[in-house]
Protein backbone atom coordinates (compact mmCIF):
# COMPACT_ATOMS: atom_id res chain seq x y z
CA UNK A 1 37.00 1.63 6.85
CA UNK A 2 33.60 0.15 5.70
CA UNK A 3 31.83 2.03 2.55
CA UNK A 4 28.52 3.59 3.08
CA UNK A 5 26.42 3.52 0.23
CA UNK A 6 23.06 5.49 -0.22
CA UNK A 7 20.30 3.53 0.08
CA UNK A 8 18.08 3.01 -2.77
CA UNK A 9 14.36 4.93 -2.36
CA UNK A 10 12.27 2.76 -0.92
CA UNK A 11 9.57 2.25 -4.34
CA UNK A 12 7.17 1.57 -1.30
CA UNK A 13 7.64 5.54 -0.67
CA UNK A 14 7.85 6.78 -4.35
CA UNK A 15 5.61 10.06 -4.69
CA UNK A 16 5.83 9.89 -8.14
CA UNK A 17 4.12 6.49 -8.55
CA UNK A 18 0.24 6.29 -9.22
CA UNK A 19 0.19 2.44 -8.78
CA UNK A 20 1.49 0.11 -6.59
CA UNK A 21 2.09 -3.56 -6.47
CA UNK A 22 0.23 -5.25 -4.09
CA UNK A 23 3.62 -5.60 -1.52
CA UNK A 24 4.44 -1.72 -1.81
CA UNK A 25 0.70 -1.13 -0.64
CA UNK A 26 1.23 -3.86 2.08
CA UNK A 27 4.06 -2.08 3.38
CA UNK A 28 2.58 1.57 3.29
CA UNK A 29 -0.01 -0.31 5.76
CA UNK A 30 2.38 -2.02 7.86
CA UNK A 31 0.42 -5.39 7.36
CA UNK A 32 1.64 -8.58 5.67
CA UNK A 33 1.10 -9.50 1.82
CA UNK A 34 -1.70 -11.89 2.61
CA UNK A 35 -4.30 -9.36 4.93
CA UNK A 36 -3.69 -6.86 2.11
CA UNK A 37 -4.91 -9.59 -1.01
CA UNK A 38 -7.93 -10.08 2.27
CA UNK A 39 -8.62 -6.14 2.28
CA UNK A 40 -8.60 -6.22 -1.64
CA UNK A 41 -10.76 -9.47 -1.51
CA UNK A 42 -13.60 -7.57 0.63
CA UNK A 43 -13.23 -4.38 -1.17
CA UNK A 44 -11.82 -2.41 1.95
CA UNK A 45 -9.06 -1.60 -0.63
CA UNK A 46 -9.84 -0.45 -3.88
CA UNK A 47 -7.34 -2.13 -6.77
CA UNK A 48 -7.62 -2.91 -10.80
CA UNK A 49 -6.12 -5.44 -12.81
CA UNK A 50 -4.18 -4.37 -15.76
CA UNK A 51 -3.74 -7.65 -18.03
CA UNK A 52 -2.81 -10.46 -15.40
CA UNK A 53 -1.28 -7.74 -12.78
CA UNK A 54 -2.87 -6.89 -9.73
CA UNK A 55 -2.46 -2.99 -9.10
CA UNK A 56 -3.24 -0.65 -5.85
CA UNK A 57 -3.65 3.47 -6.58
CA UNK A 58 -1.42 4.85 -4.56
CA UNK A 59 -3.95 7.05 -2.78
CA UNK A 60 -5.58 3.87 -1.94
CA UNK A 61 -4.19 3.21 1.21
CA UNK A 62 -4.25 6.15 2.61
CA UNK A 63 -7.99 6.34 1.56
CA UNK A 64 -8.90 3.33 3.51
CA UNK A 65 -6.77 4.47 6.48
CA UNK A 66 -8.39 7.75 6.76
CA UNK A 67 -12.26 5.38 6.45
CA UNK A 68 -10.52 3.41 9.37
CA UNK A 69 -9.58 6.07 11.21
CA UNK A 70 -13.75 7.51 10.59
CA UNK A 71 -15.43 4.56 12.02
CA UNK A 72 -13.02 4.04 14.86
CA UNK A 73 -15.36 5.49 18.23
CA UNK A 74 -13.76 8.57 19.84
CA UNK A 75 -11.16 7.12 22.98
């Protein structure tokens, strides 16, 4: 009979967290590591450094999704 083990939460998913790394915001916004440094880059996605780290709010993505979602025409 094969175990089943809970899963870990998902840290991408975390309500409690106020940052997130740079891959946890990549995965909230189902895009790869690379276009999320590119949305950072432009300022499309607001981040801060803390010493050498690289850190994304976690309202951030949301935030740009909903600024998306704004500019988007009507279908």
């Amino acid at each position: 009979m094969p175990h089943l083990h809970a899963a870990a939460p998902d840290a991408g998913h975390d309500p409690t967290l106020i940052l997130l790394t740079v891959e946890e915001a990549a995965r909230r916004l189902c895009v790869g590591r690379t276009t999320c440094f590119a949305l950072i880059r432009s300022g499309a996605l607001e981040s801060l450094t803390i010493g050498n780290l690289r850190r994304v709010p976690a309202d951030a993505p949301a935030a740009y999704l909903a600024r998306r979602r704004a500019e988007q025409p009507a279908a």
